[in-house]
PDB file of N, CA and C in Angstrom:
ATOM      1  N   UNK A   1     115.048 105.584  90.390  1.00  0.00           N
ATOM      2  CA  UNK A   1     115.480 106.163  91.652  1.00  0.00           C
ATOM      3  C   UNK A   1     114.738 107.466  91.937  1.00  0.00           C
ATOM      4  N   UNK A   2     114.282 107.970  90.956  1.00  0.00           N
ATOM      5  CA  UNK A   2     113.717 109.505  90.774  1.00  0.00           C
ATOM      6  C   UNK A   2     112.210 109.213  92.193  1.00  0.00           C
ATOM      7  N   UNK A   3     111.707 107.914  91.079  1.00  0.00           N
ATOM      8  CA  UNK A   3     109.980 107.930  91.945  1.00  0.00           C
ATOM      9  C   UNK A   3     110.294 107.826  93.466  1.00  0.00           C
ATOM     10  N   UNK A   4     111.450 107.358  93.734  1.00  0.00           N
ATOM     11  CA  UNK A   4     111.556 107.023  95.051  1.00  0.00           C
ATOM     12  C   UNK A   4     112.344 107.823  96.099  1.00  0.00           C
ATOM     13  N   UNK A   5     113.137 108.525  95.484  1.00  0.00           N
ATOM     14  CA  UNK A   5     113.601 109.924  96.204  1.00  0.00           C
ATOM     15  C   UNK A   5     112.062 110.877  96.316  1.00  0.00           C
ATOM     16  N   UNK A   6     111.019 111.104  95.142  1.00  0.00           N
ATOM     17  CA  UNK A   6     110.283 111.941  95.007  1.00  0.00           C
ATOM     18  C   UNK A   6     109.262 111.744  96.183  1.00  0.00           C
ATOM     19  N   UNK A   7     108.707 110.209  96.604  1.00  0.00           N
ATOM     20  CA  UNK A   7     108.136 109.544  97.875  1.00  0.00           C
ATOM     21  C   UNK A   7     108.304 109.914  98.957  1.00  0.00           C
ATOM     22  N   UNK A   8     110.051 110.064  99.221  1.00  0.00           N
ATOM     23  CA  UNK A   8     110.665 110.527 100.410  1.00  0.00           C
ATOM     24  C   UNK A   8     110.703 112.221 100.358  1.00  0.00           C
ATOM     25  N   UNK A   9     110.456 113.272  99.256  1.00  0.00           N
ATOM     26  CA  UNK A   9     110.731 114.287  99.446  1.00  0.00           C
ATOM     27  C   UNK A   9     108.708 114.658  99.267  1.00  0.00           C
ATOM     28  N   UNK A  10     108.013 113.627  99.277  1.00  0.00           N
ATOM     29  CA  UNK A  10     106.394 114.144 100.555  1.00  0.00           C
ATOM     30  C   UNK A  10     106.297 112.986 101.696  1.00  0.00           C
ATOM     31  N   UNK A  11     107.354 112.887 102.200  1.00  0.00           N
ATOM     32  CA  UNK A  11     107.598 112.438 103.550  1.00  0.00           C
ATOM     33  C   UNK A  11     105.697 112.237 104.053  1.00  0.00           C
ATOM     34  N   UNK A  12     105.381 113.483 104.604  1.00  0.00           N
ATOM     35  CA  UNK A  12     103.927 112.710 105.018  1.00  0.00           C
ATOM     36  C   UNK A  12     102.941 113.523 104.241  1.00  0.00           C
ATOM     37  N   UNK A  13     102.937 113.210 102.869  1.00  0.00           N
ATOM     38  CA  UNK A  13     101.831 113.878 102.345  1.00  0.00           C
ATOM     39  C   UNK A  13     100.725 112.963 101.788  1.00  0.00           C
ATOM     40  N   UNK A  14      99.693 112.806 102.817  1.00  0.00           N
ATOM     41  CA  UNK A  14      98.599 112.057 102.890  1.00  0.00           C
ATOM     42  C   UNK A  14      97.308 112.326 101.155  1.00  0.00           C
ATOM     43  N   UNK A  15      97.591 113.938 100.826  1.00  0.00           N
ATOM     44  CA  UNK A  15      96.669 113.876 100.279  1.00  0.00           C
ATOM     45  C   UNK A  15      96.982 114.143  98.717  1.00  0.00           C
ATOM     46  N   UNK A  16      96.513 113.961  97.620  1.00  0.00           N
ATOM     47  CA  UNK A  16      96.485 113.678  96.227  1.00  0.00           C
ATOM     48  C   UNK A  16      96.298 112.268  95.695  1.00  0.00           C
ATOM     49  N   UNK A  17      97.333 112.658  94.547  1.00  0.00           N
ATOM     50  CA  UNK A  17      97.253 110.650  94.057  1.00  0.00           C
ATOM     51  C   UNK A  17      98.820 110.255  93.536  1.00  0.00           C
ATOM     52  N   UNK A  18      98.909 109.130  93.428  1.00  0.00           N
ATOM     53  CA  UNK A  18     100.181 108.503  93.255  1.00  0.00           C
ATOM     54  C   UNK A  18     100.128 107.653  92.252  1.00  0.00           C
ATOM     55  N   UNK A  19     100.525 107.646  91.036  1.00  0.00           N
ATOM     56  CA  UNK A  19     100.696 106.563  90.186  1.00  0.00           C
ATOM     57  C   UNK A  19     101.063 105.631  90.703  1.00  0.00           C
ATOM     58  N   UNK A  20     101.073 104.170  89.875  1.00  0.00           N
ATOM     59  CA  UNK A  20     100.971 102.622  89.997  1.00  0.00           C
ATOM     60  C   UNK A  20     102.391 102.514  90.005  1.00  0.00           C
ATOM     61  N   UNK A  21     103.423 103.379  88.864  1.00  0.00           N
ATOM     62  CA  UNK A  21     104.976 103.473  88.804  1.00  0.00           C
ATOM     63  C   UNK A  21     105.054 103.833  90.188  1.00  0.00           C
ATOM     64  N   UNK A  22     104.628 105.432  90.845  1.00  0.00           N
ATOM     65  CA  UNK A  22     105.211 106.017  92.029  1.00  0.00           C
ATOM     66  C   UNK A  22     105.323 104.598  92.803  1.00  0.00           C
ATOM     67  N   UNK A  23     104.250 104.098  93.514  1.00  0.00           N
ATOM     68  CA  UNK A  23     104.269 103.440  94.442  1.00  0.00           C
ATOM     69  C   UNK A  23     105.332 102.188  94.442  1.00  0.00           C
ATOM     70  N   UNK A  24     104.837 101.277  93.336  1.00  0.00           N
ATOM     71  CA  UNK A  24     105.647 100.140  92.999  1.00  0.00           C
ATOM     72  C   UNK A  24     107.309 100.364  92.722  1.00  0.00           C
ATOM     73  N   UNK A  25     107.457 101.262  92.775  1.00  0.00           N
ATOM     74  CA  UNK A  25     109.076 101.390  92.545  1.00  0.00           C
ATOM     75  C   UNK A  25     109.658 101.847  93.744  1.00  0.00           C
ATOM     76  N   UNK A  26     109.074 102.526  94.447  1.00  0.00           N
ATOM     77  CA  UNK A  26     109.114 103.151  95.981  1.00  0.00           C
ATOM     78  C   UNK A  26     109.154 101.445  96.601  1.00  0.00           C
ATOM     79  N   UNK A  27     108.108 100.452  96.777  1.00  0.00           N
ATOM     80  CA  UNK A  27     108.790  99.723  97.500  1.00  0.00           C
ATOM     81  C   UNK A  27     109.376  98.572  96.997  1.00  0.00           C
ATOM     82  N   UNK A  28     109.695  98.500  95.768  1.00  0.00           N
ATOM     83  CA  UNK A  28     110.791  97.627  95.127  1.00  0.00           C
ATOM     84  C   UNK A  28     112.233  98.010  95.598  1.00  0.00           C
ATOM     85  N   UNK A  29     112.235  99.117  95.597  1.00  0.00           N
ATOM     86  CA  UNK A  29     113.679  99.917  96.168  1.00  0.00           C
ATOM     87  C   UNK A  29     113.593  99.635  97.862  1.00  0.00           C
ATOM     88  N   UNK A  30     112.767  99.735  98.377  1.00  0.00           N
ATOM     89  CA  UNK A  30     112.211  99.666  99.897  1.00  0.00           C
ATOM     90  C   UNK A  30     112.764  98.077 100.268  1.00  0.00           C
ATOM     91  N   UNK A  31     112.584  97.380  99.454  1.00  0.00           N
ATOM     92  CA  UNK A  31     112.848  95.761  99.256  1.00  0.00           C
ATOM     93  C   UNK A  31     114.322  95.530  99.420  1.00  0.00           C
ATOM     94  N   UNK A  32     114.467  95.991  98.335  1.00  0.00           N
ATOM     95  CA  UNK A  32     116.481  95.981  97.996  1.00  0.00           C
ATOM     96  C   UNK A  32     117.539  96.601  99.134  1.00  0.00           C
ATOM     97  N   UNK A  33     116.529  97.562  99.195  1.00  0.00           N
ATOM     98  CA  UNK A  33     117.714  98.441 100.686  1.00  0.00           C
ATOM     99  C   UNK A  33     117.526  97.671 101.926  1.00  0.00           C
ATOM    100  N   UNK A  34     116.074  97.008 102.202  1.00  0.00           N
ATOM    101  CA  UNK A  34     116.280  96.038 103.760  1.00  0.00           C
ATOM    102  C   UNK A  34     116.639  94.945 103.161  1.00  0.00           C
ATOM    103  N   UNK A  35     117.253  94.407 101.954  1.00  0.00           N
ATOM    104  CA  UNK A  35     117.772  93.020 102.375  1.00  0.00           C
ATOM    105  C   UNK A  35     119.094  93.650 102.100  1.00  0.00           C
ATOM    106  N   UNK A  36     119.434  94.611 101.363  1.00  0.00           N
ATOM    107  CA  UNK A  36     120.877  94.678 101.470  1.00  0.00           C
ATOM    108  C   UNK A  36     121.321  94.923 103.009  1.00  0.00           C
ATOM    109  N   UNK A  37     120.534  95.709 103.889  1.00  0.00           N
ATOM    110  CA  UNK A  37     120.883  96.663 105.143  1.00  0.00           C
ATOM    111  C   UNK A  37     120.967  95.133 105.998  1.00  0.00           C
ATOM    112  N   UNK A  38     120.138  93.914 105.633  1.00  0.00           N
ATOM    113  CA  UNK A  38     119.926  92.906 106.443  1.00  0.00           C
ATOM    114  C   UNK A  38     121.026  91.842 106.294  1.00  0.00           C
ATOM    115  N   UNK A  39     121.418  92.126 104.826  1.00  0.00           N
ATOM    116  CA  UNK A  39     122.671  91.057 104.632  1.00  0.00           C
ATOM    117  C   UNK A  39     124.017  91.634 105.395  1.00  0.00           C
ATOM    118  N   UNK A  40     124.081  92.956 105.274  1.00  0.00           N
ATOM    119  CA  UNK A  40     125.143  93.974 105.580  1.00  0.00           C
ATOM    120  C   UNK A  40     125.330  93.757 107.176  1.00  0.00           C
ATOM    121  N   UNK A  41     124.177  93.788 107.613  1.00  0.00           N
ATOM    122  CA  UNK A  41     124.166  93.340 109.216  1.00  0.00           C
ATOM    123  C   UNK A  41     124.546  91.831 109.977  1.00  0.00           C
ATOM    124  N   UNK A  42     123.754  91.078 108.713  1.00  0.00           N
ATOM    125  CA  UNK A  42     124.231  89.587 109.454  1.00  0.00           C
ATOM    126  C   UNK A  42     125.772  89.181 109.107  1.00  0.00           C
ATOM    127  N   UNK A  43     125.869  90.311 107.889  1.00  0.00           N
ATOM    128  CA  UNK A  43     127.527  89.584 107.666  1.00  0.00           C
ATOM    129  C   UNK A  43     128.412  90.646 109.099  1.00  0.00           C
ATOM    130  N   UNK A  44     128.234  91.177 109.754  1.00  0.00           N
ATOM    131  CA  UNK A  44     129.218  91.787 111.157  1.00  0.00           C
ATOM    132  C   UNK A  44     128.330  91.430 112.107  1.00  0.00           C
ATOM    133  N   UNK A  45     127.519  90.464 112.030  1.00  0.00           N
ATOM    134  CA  UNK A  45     127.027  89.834 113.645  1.00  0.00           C
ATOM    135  C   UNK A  45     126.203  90.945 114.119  1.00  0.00           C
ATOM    136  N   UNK A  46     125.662  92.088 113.425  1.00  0.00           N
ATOM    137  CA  UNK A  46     124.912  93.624 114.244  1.00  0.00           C
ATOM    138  C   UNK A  46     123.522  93.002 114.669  1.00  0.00           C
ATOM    139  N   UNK A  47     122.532  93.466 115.391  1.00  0.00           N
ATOM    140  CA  UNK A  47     121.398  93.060 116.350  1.00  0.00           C
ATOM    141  C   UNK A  47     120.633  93.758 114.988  1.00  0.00           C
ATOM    142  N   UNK A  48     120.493  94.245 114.327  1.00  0.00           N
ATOM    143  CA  UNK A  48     119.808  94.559 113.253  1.00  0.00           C
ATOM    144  C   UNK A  48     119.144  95.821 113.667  1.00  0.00           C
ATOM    145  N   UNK A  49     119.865  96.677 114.276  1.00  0.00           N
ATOM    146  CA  UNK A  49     119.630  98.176 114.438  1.00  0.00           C
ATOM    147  C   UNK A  49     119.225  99.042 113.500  1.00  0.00           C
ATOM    148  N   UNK A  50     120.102  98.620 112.234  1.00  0.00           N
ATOM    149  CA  UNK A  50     120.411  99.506 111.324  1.00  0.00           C
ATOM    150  C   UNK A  50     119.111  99.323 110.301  1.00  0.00           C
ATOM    151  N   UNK A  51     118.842  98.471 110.164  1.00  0.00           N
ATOM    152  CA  UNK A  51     117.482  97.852 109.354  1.00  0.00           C
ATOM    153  C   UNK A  51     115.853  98.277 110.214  1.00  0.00           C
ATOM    154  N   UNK A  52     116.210  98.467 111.220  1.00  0.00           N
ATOM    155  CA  UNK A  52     115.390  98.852 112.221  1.00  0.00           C
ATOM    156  C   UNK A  52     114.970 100.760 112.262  1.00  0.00           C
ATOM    157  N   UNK A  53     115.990 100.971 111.968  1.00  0.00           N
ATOM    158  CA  UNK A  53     115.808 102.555 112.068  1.00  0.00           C
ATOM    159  C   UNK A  53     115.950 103.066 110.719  1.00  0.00           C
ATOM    160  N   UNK A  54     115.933 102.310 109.515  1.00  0.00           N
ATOM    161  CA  UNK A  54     115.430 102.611 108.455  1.00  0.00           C
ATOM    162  C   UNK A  54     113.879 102.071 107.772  1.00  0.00           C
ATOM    163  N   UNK A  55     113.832 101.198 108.745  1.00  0.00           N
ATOM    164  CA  UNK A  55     111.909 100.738 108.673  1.00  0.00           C
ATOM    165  C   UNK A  55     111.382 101.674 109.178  1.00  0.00           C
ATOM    166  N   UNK A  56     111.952 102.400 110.626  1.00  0.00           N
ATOM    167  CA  UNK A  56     111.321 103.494 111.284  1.00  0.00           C
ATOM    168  C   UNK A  56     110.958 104.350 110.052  1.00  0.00           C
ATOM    169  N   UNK A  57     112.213 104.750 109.608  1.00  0.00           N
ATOM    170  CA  UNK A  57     112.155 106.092 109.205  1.00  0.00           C
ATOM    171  C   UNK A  57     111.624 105.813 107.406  1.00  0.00           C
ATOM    172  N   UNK A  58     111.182 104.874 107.033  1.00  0.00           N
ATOM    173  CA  UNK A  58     110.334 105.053 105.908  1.00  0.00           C
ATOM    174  C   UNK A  58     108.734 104.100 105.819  1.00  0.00           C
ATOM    175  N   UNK A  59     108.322 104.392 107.432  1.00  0.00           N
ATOM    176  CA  UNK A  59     107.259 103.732 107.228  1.00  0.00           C
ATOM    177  C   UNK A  59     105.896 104.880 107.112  1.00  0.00           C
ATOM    178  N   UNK A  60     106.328 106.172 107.540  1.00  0.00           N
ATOM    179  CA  UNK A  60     105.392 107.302 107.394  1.00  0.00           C
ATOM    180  C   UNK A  60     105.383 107.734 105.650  1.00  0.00           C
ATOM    181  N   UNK A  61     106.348 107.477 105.209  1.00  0.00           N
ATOM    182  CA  UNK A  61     106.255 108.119 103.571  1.00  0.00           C
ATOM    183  C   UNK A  61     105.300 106.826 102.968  1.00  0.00           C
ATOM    184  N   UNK A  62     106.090 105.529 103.171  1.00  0.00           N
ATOM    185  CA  UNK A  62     105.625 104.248 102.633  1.00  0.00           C
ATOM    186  C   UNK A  62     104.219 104.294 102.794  1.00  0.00           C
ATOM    187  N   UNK A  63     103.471 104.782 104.190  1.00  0.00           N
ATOM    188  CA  UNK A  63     102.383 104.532 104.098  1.00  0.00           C
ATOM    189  C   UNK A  63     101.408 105.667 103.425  1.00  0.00           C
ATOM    190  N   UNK A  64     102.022 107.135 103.589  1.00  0.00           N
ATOM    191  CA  UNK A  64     101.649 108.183 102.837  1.00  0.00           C
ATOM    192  C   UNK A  64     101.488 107.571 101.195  1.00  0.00           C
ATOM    193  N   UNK A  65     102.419 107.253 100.612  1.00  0.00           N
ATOM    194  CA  UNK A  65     101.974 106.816  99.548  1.00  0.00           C
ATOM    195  C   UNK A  65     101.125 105.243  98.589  1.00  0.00           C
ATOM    196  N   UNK A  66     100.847 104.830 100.252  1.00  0.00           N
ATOM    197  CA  UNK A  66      99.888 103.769  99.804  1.00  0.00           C
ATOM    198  C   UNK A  66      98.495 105.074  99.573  1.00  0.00           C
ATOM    199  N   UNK A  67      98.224 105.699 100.637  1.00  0.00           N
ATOM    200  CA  UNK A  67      97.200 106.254 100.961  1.00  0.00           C
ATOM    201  C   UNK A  67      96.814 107.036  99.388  1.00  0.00           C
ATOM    202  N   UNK A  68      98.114 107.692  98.649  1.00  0.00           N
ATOM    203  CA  UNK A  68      97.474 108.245  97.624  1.00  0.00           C
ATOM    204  C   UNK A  68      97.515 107.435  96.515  1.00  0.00           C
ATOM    205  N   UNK A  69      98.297 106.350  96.631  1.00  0.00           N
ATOM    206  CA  UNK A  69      97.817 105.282  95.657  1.00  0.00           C
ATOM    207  C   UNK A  69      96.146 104.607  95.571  1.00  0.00           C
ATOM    208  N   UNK A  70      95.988 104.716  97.003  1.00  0.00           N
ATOM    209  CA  UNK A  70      93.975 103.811  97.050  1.00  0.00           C
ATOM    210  C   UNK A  70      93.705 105.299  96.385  1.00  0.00           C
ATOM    211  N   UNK A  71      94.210 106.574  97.172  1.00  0.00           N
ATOM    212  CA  UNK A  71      93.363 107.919  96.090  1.00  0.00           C
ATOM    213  C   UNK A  71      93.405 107.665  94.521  1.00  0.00           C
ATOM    214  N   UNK A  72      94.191 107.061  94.129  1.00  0.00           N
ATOM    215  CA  UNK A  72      94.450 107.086  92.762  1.00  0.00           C
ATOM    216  C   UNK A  72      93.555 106.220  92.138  1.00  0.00           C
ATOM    217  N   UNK A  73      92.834 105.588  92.486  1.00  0.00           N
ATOM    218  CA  UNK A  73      92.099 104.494  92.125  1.00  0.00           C
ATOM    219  C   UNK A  73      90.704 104.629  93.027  1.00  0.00           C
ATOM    220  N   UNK A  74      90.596 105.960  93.729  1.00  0.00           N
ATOM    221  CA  UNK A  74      89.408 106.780  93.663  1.00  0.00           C
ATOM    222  C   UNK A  74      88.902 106.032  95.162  1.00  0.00           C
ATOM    223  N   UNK A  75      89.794 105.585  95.857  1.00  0.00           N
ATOM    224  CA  UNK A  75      89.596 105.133  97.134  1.00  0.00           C
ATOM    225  C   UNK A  75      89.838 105.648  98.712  1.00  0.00           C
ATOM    226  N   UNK A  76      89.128 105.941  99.649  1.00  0.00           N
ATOM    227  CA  UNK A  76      89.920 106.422 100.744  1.00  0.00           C
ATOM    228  C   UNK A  76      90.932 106.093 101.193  1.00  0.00           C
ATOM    229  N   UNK A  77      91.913 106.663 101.917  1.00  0.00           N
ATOM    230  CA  UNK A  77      92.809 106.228 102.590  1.00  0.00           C
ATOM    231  C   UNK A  77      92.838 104.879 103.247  1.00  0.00           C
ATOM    232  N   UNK A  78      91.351 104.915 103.949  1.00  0.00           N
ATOM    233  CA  UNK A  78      90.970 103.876 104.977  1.00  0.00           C
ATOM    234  C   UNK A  78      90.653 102.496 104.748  1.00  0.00           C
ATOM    235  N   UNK A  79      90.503 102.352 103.249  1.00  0.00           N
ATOM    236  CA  UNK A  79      91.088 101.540 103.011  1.00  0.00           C
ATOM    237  C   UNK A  79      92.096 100.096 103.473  1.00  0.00           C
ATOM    238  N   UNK A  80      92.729 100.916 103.843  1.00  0.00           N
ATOM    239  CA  UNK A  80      94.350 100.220 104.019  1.00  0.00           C
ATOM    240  C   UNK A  80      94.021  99.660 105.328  1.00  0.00           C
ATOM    241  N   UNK A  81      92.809  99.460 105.923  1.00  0.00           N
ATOM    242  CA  UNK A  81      92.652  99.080 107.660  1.00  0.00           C
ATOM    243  C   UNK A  81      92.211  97.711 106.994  1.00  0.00           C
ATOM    244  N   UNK A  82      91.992  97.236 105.814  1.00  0.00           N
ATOM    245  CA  UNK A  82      91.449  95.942 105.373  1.00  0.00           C
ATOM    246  C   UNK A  82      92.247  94.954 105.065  1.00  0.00           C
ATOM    247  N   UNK A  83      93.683  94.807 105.260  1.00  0.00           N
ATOM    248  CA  UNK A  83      94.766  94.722 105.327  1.00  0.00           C
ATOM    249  C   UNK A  83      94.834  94.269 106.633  1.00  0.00           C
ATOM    250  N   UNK A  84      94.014  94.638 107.589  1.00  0.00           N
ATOM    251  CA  UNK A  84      94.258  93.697 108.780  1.00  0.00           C
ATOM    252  C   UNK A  84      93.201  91.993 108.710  1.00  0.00           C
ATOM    253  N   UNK A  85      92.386  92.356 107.965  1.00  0.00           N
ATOM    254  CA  UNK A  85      91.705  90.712 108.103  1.00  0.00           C
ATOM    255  C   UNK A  85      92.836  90.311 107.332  1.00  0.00           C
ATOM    256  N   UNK A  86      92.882  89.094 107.690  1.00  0.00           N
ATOM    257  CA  UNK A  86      94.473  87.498 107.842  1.00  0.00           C
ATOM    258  C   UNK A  86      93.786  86.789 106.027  1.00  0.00           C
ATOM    259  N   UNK A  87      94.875  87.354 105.578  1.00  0.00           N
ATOM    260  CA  UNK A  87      95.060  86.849 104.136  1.00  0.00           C
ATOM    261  C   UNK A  87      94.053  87.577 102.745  1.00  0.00           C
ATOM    262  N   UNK A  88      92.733  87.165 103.083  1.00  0.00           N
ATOM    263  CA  UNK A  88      92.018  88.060 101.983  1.00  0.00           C
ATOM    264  C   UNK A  88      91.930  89.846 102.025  1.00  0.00           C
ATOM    265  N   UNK A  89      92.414  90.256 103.434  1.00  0.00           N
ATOM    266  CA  UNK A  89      92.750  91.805 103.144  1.00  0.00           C
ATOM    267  C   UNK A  89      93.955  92.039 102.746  1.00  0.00           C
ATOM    268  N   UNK A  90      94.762  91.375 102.497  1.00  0.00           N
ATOM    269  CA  UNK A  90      96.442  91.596 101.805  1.00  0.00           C
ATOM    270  C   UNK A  90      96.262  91.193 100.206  1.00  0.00           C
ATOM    271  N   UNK A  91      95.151  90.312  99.937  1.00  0.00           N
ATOM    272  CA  UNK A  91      94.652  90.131  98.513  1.00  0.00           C
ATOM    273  C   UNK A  91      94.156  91.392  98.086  1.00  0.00           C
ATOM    274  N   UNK A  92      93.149  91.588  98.694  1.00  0.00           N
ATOM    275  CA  UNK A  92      92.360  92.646  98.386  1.00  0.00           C
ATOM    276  C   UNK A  92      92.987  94.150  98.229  1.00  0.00           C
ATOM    277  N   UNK A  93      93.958  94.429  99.167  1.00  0.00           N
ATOM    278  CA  UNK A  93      94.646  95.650  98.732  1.00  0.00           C
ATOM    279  C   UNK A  93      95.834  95.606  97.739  1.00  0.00           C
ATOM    280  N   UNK A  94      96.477  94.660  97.736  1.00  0.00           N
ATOM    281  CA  UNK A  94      97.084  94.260  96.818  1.00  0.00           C
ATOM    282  C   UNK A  94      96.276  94.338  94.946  1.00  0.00           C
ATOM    283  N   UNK A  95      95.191  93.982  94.834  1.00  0.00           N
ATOM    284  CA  UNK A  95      94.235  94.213  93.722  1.00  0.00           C
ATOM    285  C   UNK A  95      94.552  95.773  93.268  1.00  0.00           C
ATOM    286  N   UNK A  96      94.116  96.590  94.565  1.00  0.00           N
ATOM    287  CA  UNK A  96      93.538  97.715  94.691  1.00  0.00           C
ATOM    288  C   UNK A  96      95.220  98.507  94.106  1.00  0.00           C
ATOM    289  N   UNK A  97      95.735  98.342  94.877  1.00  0.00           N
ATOM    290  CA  UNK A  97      97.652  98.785  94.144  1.00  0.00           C
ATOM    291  C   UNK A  97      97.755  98.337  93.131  1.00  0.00           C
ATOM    292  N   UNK A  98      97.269  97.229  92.311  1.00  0.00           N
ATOM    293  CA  UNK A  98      97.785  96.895  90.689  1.00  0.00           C
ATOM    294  C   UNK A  98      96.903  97.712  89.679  1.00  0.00           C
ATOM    295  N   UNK A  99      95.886  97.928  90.522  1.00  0.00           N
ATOM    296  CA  UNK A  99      94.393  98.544  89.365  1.00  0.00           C
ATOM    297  C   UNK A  99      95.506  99.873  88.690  1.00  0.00           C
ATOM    298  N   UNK A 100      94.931 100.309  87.443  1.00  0.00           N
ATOM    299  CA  UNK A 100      94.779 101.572  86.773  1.00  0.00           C
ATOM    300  C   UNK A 100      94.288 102.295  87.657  1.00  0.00           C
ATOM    301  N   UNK A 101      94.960 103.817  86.990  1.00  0.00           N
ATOM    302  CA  UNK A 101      94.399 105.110  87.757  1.00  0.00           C
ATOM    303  C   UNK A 101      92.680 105.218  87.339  1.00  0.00           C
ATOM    304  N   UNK A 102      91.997 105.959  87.982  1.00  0.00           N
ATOM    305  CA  UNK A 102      90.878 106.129  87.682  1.00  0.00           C
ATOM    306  C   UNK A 102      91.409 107.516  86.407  1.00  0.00           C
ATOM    307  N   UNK A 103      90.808 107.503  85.406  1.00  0.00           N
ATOM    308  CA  UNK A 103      91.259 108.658  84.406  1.00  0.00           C
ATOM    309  C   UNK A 103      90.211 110.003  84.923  1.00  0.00           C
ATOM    310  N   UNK A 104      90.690 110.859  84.334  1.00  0.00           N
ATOM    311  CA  UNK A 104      90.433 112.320  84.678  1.00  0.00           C
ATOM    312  C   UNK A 104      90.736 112.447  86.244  1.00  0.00           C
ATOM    313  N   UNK A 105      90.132 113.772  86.428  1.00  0.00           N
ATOM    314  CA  UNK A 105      89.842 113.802  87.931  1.00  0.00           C
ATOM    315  C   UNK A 105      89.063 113.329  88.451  1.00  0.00           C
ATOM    316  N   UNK A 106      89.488 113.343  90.220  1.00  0.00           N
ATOM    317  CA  UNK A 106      88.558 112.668  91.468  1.00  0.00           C
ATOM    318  C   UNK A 106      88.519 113.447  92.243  1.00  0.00           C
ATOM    319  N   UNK A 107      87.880 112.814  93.602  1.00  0.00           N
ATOM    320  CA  UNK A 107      87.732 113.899  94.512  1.00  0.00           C
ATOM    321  C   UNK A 107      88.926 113.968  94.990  1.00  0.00           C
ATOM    322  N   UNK A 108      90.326 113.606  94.795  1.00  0.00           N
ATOM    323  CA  UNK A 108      91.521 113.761  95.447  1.00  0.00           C
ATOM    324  C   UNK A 108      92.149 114.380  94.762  1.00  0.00           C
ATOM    325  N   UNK A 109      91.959 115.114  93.580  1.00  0.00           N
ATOM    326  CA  UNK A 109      92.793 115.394  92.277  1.00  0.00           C
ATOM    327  C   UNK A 109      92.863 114.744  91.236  1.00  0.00           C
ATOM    328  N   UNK A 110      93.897 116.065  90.098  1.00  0.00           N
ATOM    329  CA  UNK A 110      93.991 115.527  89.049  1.00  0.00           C
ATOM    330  C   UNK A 110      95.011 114.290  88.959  1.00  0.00           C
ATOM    331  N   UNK A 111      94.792 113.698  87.656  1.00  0.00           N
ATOM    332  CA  UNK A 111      95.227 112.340  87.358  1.00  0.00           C
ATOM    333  C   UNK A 111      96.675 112.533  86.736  1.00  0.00           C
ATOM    334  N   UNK A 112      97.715 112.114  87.876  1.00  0.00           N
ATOM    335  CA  UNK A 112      99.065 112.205  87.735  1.00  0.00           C
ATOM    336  C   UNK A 112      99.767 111.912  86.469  1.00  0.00           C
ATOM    337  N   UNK A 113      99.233 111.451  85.591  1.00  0.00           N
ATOM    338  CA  UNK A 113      99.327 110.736  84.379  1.00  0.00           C
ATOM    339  C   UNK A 113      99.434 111.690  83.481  1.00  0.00           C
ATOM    340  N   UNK A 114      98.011 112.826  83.640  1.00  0.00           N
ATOM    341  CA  UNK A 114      97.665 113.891  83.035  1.00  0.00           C
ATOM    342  C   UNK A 114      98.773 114.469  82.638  1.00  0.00           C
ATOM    343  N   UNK A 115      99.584 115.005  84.536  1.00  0.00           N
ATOM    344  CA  UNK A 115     100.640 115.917  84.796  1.00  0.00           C
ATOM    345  C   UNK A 115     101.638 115.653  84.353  1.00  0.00           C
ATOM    346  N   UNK A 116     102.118 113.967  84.111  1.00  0.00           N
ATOM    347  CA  UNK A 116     103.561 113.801  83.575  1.00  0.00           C
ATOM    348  C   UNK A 116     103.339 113.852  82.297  1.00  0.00           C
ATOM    349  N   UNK A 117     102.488 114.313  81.712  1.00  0.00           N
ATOM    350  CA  UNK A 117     102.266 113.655  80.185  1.00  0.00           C
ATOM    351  C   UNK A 117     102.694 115.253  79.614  1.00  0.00           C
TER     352      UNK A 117
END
């Protein structure tokens, strides 16, 4: 719960790096809360408001920390625009989120690994 409160408390912080834990647990939890928010809704008949304005409101962190996850693995942000070609860019960034950190430093910073260690 820690990595994923910690996600939401750099709301939009585009720049450093993010461990493979940060990210992946950020939207495993991201997972669990829209199907709970989605079951919670279809069981009182709701238009799915509530699931709606919590996608709003964690799609600027969610994507902040893709961005320092490609940093973490020594990649630009921009990246993440490859994700729009239909199927092999959802492979391809998907790769790029499972890889290891690049060790030592990069041009985005030191290696988060370093810091928790």
């Amino acid at each position: 719960m820690n990595w994923y409160l910690e996600v939401l408390k750099k709301y939009a912080v585009f720049s450093g790096r993010a461990r493979r834990k940060e990210y992946w647990i950020f939207t495993l939890f991201n997972a669990i809360i829209a199907l709970v928010l989605s079951g919670v809704e279809s069981l009182f008949g709701s238009p799915g408001a509530i699931l709606g304005l919590y996608c709003l409101g964690v799609i600027i962190p969610g994507f902040a920390v893709l961005v320092r996850r490609l940093h973490d693995t020594n990649r630009s942000g921009w990246w993440f625009f490859i994700s729009f070609i239909p199927l092999i860019g959802i492979i391809i960034l998907f790769v790029f989120t499972v890889q290891d950190s690049q060790p030592n430093e990069n041009q985005y910073g030191p290696n988060p690994k370093d810091a928790a260690a």
